[in-house]
Protein backbone atom coordinates (compact mmCIF):
# COMPACT_ATOMS: atom_id res chain seq x y z
CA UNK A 1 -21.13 52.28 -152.56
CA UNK A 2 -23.80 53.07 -154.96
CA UNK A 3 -26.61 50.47 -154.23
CA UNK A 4 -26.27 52.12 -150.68
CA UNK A 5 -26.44 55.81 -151.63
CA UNK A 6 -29.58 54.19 -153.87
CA UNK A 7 -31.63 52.61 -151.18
CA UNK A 8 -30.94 55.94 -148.94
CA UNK A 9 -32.07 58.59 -151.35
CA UNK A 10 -35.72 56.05 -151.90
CA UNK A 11 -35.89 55.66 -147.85
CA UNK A 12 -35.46 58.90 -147.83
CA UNK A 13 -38.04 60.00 -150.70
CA UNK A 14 -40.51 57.69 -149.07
CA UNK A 15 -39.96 58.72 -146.00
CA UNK A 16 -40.78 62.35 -146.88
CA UNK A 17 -43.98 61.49 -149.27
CA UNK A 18 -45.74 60.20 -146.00
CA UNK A 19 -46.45 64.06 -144.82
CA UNK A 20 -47.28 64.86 -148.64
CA UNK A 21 -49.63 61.77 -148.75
CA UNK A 22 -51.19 63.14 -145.52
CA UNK A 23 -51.71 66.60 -146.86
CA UNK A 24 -53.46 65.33 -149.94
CA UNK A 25 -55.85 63.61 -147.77
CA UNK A 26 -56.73 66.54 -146.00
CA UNK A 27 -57.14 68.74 -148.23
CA UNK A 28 -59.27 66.36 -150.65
CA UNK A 29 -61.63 65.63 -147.50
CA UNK A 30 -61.78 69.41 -146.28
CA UNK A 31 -61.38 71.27 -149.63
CA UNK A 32 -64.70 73.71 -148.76
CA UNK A 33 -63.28 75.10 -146.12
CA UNK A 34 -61.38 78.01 -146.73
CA UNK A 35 -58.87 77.37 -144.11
CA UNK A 36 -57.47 74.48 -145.77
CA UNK A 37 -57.02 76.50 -148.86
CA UNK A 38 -55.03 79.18 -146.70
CA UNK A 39 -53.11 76.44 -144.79
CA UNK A 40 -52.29 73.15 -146.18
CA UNK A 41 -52.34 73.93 -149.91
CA UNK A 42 -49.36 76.37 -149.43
CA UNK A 43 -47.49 73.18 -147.42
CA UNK A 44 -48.88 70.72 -149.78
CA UNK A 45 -47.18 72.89 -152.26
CA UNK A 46 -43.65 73.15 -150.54
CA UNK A 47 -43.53 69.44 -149.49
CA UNK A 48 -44.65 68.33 -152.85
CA UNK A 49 -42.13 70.55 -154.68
CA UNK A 50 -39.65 69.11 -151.76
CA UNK A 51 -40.54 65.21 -152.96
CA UNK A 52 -39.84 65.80 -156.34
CA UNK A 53 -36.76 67.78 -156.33
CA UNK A 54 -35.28 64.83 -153.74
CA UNK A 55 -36.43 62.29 -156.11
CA UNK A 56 -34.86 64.12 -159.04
CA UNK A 57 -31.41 64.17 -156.91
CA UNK A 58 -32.05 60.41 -156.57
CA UNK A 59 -32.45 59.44 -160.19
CA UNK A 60 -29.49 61.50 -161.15
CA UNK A 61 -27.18 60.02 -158.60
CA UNK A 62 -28.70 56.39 -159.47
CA UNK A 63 -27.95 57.23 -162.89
CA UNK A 64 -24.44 58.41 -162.71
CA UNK A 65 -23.64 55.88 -160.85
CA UNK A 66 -25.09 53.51 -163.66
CA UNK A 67 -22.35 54.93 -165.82
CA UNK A 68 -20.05 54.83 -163.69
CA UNK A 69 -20.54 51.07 -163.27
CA UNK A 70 -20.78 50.50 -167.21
CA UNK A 71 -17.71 52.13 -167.85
């Protein structure tokens, strides 16, 4: 149903901000050394981008399935 397919696409988009919280973190606390820079900012990059294109997927399935429910 579509409450279901709701509450998996947040589990899952919380489930994968944890690493992206994590990455922030270490990269705020370490940011003058320069191996951070080389190493985590490229993955904070990728898992951020990763976050928000999953919680774009969400909200449009959420929302067609708002319309779908209206109609």
């Amino acid at each position: 149903s579509g409450s279901a397919l709701s509450h998996a696409c947040f589990c899952y988009a919380l489930t994968c901000s944890f690493p992206v919280s994590a990455y922030i973190i270490l990269v705020t606390s370490l940011r003058h050394h320069l191996f951070i820079w080389s190493v985590f900012s490229p993955k904070l990059l990728y898992e951020g981008m990763h976050v928000l294109i999953t919680a774009a997927i969400c909200v449009f399935f959420t929302a067609m399935d708002q319309t779908n429910t209206k109609s």
